[in-house]
Protein backbone atom coordinates (compact mmCIF):
# COMPACT_ATOMS: atom_id res chain seq x y z
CA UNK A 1 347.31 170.50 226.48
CA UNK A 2 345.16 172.77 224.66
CA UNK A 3 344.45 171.13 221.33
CA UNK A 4 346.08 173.97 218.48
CA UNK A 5 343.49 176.27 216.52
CA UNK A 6 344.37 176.44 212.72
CA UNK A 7 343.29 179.77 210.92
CA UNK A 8 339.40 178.88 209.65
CA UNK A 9 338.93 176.23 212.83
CA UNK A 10 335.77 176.72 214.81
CA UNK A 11 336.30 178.13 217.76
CA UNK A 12 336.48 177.04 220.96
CA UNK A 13 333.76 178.43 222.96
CA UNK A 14 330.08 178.28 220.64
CA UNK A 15 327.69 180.98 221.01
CA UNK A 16 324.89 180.26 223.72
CA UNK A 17 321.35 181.31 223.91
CA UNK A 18 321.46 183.82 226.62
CA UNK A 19 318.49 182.25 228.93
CA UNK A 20 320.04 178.70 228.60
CA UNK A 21 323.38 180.40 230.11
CA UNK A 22 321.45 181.88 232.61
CA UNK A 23 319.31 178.89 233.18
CA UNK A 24 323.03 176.76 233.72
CA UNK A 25 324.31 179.27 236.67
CA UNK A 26 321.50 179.16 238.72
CA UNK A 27 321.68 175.70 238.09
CA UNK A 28 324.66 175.41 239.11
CA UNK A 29 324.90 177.27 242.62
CA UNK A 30 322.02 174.61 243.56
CA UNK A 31 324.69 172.49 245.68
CA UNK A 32 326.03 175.71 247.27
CA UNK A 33 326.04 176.27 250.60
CA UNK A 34 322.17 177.77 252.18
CA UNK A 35 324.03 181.02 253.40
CA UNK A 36 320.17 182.81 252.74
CA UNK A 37 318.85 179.99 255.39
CA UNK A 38 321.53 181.42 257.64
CA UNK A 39 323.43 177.96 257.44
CA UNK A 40 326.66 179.14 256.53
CA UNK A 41 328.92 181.27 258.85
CA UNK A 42 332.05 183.68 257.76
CA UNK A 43 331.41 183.54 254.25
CA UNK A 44 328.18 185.68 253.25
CA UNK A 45 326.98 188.78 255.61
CA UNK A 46 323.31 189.46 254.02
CA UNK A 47 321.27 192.00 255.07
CA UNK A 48 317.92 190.16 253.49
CA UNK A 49 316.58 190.19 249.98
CA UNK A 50 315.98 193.94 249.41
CA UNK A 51 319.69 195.15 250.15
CA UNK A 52 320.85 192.00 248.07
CA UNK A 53 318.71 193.64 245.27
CA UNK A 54 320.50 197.00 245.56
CA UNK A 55 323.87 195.41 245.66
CA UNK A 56 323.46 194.08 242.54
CA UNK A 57 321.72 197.62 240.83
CA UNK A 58 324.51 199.10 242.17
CA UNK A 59 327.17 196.61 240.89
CA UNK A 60 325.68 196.48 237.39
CA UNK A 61 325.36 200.17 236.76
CA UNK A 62 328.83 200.09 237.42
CA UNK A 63 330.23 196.84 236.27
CA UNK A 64 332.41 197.85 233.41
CA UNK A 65 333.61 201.18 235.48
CA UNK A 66 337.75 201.07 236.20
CA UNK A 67 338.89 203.27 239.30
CA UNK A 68 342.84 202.46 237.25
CA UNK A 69 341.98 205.95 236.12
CA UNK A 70 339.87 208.62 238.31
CA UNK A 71 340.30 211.28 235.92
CA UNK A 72 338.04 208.89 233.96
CA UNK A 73 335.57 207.82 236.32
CA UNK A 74 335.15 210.97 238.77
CA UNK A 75 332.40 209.36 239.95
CA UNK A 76 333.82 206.32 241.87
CA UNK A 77 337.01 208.92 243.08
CA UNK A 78 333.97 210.57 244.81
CA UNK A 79 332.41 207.49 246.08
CA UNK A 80 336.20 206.10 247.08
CA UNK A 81 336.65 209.33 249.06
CA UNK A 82 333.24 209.25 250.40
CA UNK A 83 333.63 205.89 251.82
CA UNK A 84 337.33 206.45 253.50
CA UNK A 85 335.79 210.03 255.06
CA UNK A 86 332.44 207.48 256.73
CA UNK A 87 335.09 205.00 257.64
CA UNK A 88 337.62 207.85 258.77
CA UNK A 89 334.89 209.67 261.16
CA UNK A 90 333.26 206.01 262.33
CA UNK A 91 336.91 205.57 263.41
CA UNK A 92 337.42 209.02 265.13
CA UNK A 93 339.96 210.66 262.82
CA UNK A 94 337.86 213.29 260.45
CA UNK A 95 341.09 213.57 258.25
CA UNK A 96 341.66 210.03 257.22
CA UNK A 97 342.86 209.36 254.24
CA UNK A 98 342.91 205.51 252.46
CA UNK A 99 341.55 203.59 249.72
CA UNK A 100 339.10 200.92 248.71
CA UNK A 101 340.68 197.93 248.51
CA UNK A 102 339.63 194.35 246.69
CA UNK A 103 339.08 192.73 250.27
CA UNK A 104 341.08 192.43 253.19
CA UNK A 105 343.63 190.20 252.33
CA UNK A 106 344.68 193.39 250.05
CA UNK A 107 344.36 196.30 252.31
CA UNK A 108 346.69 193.83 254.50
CA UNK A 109 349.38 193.33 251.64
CA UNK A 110 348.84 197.19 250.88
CA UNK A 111 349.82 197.86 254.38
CA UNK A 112 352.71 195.91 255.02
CA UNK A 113 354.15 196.80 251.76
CA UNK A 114 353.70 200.39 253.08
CA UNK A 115 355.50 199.86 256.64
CA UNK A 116 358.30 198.07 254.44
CA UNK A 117 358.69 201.32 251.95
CA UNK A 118 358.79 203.50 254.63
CA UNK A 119 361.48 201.61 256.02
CA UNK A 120 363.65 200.87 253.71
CA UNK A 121 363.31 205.24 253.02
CA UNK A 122 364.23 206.03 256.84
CA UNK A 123 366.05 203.09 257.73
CA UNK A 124 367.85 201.47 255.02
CA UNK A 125 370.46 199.73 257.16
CA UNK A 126 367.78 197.25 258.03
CA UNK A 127 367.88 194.50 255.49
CA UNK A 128 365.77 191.79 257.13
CA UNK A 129 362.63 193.63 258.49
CA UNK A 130 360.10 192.12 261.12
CA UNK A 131 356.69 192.72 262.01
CA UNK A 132 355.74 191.77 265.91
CA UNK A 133 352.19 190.06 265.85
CA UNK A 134 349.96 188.15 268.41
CA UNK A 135 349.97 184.20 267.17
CA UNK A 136 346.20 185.23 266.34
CA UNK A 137 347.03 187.67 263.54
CA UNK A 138 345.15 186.67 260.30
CA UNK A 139 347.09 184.66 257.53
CA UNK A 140 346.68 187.31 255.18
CA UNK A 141 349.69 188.72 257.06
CA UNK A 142 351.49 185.89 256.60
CA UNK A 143 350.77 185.48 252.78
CA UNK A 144 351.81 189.80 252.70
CA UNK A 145 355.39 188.66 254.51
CA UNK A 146 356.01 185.72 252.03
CA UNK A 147 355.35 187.96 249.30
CA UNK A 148 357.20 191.12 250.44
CA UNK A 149 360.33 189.40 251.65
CA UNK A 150 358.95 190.86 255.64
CA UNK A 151 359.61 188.25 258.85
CA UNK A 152 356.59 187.83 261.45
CA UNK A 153 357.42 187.54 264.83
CA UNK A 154 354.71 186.11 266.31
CA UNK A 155 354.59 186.03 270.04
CA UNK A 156 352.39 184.17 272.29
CA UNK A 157 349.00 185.46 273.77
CA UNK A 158 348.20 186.09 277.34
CA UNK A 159 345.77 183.59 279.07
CA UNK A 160 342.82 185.99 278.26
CA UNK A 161 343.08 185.04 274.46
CA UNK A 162 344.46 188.64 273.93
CA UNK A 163 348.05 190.01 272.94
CA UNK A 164 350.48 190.37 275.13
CA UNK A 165 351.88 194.15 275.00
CA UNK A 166 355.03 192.90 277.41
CA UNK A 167 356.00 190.02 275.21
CA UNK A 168 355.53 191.94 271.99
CA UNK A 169 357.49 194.75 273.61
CA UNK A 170 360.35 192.39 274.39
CA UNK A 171 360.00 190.90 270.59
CA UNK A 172 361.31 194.34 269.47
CA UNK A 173 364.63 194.60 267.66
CA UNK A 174 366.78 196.99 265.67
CA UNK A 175 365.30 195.28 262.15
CA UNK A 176 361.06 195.71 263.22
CA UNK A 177 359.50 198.19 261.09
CA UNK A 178 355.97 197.91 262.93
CA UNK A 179 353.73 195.68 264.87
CA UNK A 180 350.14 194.70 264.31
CA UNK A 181 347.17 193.42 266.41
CA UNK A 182 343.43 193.11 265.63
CA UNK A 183 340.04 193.89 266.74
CA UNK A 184 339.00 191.47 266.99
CA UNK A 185 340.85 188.82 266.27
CA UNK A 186 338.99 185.90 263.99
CA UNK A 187 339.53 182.69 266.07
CA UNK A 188 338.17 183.94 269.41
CA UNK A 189 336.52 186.92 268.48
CA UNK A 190 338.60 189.45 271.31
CA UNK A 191 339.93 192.54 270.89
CA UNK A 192 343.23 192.52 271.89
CA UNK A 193 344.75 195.49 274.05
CA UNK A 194 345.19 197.98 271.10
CA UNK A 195 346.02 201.18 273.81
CA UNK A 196 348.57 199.28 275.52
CA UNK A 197 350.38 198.27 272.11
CA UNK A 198 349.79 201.64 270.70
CA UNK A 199 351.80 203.43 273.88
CA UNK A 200 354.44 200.88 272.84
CA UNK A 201 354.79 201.73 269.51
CA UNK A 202 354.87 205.84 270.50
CA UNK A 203 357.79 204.35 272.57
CA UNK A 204 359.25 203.03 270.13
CA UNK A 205 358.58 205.08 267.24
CA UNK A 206 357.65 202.55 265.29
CA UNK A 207 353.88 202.27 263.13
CA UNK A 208 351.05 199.86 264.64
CA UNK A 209 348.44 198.36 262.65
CA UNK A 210 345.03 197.15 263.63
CA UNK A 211 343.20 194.40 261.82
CA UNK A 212 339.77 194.93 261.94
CA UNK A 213 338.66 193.18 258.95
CA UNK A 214 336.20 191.84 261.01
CA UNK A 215 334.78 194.21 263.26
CA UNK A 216 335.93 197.58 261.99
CA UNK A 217 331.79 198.13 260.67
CA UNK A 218 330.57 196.30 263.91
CA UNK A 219 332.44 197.95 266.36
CA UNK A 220 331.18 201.51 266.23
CA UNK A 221 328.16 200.22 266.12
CA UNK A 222 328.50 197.95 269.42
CA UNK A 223 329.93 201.01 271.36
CA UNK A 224 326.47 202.94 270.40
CA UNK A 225 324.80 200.55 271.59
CA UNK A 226 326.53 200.62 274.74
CA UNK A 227 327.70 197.28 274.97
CA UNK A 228 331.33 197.42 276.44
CA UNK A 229 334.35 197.62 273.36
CA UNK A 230 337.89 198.22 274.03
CA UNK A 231 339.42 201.09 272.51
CA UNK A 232 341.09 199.83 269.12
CA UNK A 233 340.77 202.61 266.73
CA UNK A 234 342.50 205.83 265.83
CA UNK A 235 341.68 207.26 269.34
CA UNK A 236 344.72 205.68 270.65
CA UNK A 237 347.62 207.95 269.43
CA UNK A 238 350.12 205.21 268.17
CA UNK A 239 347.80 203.42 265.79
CA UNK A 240 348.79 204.65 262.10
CA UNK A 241 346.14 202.17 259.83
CA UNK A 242 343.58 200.06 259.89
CA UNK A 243 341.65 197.54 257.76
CA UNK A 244 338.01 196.82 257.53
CA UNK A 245 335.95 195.15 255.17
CA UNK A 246 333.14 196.61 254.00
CA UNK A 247 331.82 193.13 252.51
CA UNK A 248 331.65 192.17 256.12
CA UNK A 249 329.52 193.81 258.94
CA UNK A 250 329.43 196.84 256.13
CA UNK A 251 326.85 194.21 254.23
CA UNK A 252 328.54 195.56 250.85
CA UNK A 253 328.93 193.43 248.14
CA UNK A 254 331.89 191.48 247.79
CA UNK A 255 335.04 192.26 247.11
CA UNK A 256 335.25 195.63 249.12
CA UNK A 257 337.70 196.46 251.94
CA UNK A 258 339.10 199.42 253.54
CA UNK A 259 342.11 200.50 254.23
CA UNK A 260 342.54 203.57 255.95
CA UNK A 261 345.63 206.13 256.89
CA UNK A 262 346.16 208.64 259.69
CA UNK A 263 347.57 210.75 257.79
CA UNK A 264 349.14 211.09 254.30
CA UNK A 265 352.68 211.32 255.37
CA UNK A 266 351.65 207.85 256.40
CA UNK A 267 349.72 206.81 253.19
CA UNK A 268 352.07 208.08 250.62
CA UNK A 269 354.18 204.86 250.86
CA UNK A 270 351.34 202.85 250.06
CA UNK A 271 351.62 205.19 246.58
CA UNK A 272 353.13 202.92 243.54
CA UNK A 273 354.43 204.95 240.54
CA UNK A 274 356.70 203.94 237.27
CA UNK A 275 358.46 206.46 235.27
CA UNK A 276 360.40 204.51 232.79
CA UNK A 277 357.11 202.38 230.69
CA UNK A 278 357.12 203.50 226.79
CA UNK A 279 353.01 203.29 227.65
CA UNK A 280 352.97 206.36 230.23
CA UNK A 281 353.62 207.07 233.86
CA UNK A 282 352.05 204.77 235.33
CA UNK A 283 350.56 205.11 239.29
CA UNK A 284 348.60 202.97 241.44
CA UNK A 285 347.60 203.11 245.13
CA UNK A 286 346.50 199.63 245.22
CA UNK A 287 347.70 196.04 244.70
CA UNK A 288 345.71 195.62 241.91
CA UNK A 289 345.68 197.54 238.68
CA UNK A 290 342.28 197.78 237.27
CA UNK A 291 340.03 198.58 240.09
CA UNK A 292 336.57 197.06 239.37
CA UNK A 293 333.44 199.69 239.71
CA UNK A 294 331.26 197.30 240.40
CA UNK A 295 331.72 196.90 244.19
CA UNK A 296 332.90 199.98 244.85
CA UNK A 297 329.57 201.82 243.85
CA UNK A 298 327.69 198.53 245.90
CA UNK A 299 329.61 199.83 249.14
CA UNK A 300 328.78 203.12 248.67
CA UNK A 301 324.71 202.04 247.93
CA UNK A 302 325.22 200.07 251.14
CA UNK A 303 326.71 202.82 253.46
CA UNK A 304 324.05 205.57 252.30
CA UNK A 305 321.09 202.92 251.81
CA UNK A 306 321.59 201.85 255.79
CA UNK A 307 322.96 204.32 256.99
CA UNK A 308 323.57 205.07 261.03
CA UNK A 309 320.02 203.77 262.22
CA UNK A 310 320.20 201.22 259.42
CA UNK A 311 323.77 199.77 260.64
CA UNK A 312 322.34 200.00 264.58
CA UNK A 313 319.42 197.67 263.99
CA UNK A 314 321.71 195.65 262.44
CA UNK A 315 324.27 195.27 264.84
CA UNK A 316 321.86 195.19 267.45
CA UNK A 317 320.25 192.15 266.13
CA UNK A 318 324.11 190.30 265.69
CA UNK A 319 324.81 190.93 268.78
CA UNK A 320 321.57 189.44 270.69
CA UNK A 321 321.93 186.83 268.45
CA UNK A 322 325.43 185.66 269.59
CA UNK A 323 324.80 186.15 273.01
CA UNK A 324 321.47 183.23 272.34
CA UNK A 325 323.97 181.36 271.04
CA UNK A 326 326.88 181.15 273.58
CA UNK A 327 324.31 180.88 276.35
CA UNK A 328 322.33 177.79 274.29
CA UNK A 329 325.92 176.64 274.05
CA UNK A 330 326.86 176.52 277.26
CA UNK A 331 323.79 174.86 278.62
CA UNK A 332 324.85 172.00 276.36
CA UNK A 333 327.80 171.66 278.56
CA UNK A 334 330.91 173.15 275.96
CA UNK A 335 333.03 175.67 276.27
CA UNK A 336 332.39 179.39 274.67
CA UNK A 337 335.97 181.12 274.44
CA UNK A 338 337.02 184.55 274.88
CA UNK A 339 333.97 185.20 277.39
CA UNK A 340 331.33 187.06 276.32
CA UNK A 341 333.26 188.10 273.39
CA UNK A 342 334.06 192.04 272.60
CA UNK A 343 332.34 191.26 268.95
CA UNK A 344 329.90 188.93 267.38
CA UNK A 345 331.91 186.04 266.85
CA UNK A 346 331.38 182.80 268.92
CA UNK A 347 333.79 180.06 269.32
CA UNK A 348 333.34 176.78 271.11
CA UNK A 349 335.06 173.96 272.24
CA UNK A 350 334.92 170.50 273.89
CA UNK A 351 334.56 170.74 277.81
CA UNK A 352 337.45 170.93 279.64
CA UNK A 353 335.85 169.61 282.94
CA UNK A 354 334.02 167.30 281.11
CA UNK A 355 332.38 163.98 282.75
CA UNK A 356 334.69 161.30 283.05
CA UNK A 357 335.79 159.41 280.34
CA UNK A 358 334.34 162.23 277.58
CA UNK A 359 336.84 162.88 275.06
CA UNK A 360 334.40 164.71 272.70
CA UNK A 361 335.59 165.03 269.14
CA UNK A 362 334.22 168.61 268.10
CA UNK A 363 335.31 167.75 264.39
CA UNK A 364 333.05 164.66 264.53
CA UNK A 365 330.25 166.77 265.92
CA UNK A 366 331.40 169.24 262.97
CA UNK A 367 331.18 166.67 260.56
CA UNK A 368 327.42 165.42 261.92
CA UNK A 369 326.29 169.16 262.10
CA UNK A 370 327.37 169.44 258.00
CA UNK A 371 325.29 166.34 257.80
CA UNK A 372 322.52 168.40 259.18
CA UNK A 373 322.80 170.87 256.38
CA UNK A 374 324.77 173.54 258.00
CA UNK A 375 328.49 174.53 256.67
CA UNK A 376 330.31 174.69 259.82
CA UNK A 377 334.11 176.54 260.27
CA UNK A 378 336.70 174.49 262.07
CA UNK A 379 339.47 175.50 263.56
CA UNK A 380 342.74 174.25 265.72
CA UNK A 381 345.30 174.62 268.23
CA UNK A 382 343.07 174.26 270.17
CA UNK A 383 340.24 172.22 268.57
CA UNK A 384 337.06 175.05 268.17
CA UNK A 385 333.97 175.62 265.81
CA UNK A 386 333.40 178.83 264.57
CA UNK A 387 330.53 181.03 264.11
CA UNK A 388 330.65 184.77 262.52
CA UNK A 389 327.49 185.69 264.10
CA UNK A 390 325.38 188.06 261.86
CA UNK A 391 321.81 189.52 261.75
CA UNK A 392 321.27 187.07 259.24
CA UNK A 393 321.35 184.33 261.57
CA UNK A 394 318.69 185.83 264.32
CA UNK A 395 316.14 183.29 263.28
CA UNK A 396 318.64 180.05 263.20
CA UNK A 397 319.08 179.90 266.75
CA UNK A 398 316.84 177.31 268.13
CA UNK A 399 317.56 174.75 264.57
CA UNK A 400 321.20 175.17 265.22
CA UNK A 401 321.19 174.33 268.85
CA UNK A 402 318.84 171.04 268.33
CA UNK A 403 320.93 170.10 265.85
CA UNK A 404 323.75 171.00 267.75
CA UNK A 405 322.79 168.60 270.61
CA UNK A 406 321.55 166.07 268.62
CA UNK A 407 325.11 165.93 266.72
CA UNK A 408 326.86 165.94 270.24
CA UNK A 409 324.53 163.01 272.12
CA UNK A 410 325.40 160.92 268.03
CA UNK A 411 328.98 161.21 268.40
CA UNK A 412 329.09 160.51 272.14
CA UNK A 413 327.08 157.19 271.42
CA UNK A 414 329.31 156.16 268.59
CA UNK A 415 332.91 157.22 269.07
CA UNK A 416 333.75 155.46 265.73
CA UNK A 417 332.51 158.82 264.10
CA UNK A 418 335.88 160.37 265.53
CA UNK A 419 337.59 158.10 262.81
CA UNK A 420 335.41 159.14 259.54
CA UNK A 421 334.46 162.25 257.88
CA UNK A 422 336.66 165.06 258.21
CA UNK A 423 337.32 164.45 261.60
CA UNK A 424 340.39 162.25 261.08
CA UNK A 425 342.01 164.87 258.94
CA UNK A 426 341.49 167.64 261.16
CA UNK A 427 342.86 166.13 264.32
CA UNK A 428 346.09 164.62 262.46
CA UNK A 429 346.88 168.42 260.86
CA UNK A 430 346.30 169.82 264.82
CA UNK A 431 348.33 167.22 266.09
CA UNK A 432 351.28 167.24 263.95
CA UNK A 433 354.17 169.27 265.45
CA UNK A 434 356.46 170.06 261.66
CA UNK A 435 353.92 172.42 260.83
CA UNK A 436 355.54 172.00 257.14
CA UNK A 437 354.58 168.75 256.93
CA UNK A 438 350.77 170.39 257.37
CA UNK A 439 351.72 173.06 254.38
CA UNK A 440 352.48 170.20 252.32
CA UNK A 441 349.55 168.11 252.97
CA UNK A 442 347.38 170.29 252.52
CA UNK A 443 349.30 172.19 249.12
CA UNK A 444 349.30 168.48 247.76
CA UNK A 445 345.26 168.57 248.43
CA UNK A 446 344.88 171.79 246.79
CA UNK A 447 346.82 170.84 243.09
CA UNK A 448 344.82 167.77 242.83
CA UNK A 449 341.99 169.39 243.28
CA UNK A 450 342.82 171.42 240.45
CA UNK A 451 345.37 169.50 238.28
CA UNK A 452 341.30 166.82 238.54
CA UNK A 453 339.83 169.75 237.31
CA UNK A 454 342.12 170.66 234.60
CA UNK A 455 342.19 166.47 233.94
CA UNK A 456 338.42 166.26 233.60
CA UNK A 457 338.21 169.19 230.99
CA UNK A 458 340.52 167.56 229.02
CA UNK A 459 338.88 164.28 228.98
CA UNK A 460 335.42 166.34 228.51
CA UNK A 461 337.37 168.25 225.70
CA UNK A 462 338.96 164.89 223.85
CA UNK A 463 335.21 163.48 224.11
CA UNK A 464 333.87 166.00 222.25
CA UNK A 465 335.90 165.41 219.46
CA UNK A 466 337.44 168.21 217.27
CA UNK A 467 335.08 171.09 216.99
């Protein structure tokens, strides 16, 4: 409870000198994660210390800027169109249209929201709509149908670790208002067959989106280089949108994301607009209502600062990176998924012709690798690790793979570790078929986490005494 202010009371937060504030944050990020070492994967794409530099010019010359109002700030409704017409020619349709989005959980919500509008305008009979998905689609999509009152049916993958355009096909009702596959998708790092899906939607008049979150900045680049990419962008007729994040391969700052139209017939349902508020009319063609400047004018710094030879080098350097990795991998004796992958994204696994007898734990050997100093990205069903290869990570090869064996030959010697750390918690949650009982576990895990925070602050604030 927050203890009641009295007119003439002091307040609640005293001034600071501005150094010692400083002073406290960099303080504070000391027990982050190393992500400039190259020891984190997923989280932070950096592009070294000089870009970082101009992200954060860029940012601060525009960090009180709102994009709620372009007739205010003309300059980031040039650098939002700007952005969408790179994005809209990098994905081979020179009249895009879109927006710049928060991240890509956003352009996501943005374009389901969209698919359900147009909907409910052309085909109002349908009352419970449905999405067909791969089981691989992100959660954002899942968090967008919770919210927007939307069903996913998800439908198995084929044995390649790709969608299956038959099976999705057959998932198609009377009540779908679109499907939506990505390139690639995040656990395995595969494309999945985008022109197949798009003939199906043509077929079946009905919108496809592609999630590529992920690889929509890496991809061009890949196919430059001439490394072999499946088609997954607006070159197959039936896709209408697609989302990529800019504070991904894009090395913007964060929060930026794309999301990015065909057409405008197809965009204009994305459009919000209120008539009736005593403060004005009141539009919006985003989630969110004030549209911070900030990252907006560090994606557009990025895009121009990089730029086409910029990006290559870039990409370039991802992509021989990942393929050092799945090879070092390998020659430890685990499994790398999905091949040699269609993006930078590597994904291993516990052997599945493993030597007698070895029934590796690979969240053990995740939990001895974080001991190591790296942050390391689990995931299940099956068990895998995860790595988000970037250019950042070209000189982290050789440490990761020592450690990497040196984690494995610990936990083979002492399978105890499977029954400590993390790894207990992780295998339970992969093992458990109610899949609520998971949601619940891990919600519970979540509100103590922050009803402790909220507890402590409290305590910190009754110590203090009144003020």
């Amino acid at each position: 409870m927050v203890p009641h202010m009295s007119h003439g009371a002091k307040t609640m937060i005293p001034v600071r000198d501005r150094d010692a504030v400083l002073q406290e944050l960099a303080a504070m990020r000391a027990r982050d994660t190393r992500w400039r070492d190259g020891r984190v994967f997923s989280l932070v794409y950096h592009a070294g210390d000089a870009h970082e530099q101009l992200l954060k010019d860029a940012h601060a010359m525009y960090a009180s800027a709102n994009l709620l109002n372009p007739m205010a700030f003309p300059s980031l409704a040039r650098m939002e169109r700007e952005i969408i017409e790179i994005a809209g020619r990098l994905f081979h349709a020179a009249g895009a249209v879109g927006t710049v989005t928060s991240g890509g959980t956003e352009s996501i919500l943005c374009a389901v929201a969209a698919y359900r509008d147009r909907a409910r305008r052309e085909r109002p009979w349908i009352r419970s709509p449905e999405l067909v998905v791969p089981t691989t689609i992100h959660p954002a999509f899942d968090k967008a149908a919770h919210y927007l009152g939307v069903k996913l049916v998800k439908v198995a993958l084929r044995d390649d670790l790709r969608a299956d355009p038959r099976a999705m096909a057959r998932a198609i009702t009377w009540r779908t208002i679109g499907m939506c596959a990505s390139a690639p998708q995040y656990p395995h790092g595969v494309v999945d067959p985008i022109a197949e899906l798009g003939a199906i939607a043509q077929k079946k008049k009905i919108p496809l989106h592609v999630d590529a979150c992920v690889g929509g900045w890496m991809l061009p680049w890949l196919e430059q280089l001439g490394r072999p990419v499946p088609l997954w962008d607006f070159r197959v007729p039936g896709v209408t949108s697609i989302s990529a994040d800019l504070h991904k391969y894009a090395y913007a700052g964060k929060g930026a994301s794309t999301l990015v139209w065909r057409s405008m017939d197809q965009m204009k349902y994305q459009i919000f607009v209120a008539t009736d508020f005593p403060g004005g009319i009141y539009a919006s063609p985003t989630m969110i209502g004030t549209r911070p400047g900030g990252p907006i004018a560090a994606a557009w710094a990025a895009l121009h600062a990089l730029g086409d030879e910029g990006y290559l080098a870039l990409a370039k350097t991802a992509a021989d990176t990942a393929d050092r990795l799945r090879a070092g991998i390998r020659e430890l004796g685990l499994d790398v998924l999905g091949g040699a992958g269609d993006a930078t994204i590597v994904t291993w696994a516990a052997p599945s012709a493993g030597r007698k007898g070895d029934k590796l734990d690979v969240y053990a050997v995740a939990d001895r690798m974080e001991s190591r100093g790296w942050t390391i990205d689990r995931q299940h069903r099956p068990a895998t690790i995860h790595l988000t290869v970037t250019a950042n990570h070209a000189g982290i090869v050789d440490p990761y793979l020592a450690d990497l064996r040196a984690s494995l030959d610990e936990v083979r010697r002492d399978p105890r570790l499977a029954k400590s750390g993390s790894a207990p918690m992780y295998g339970m949650a992969a093992k458990m078929p109610v899949r609520g009982l998971v949601a619940r576990k891990v919600r519970g895990l979540i509100a103590d986490m922050y009803a402790r925070t909220s507890a402590q602050h409290l305590a910190e604030a009754r110590a203090a005494g009144p003020r």
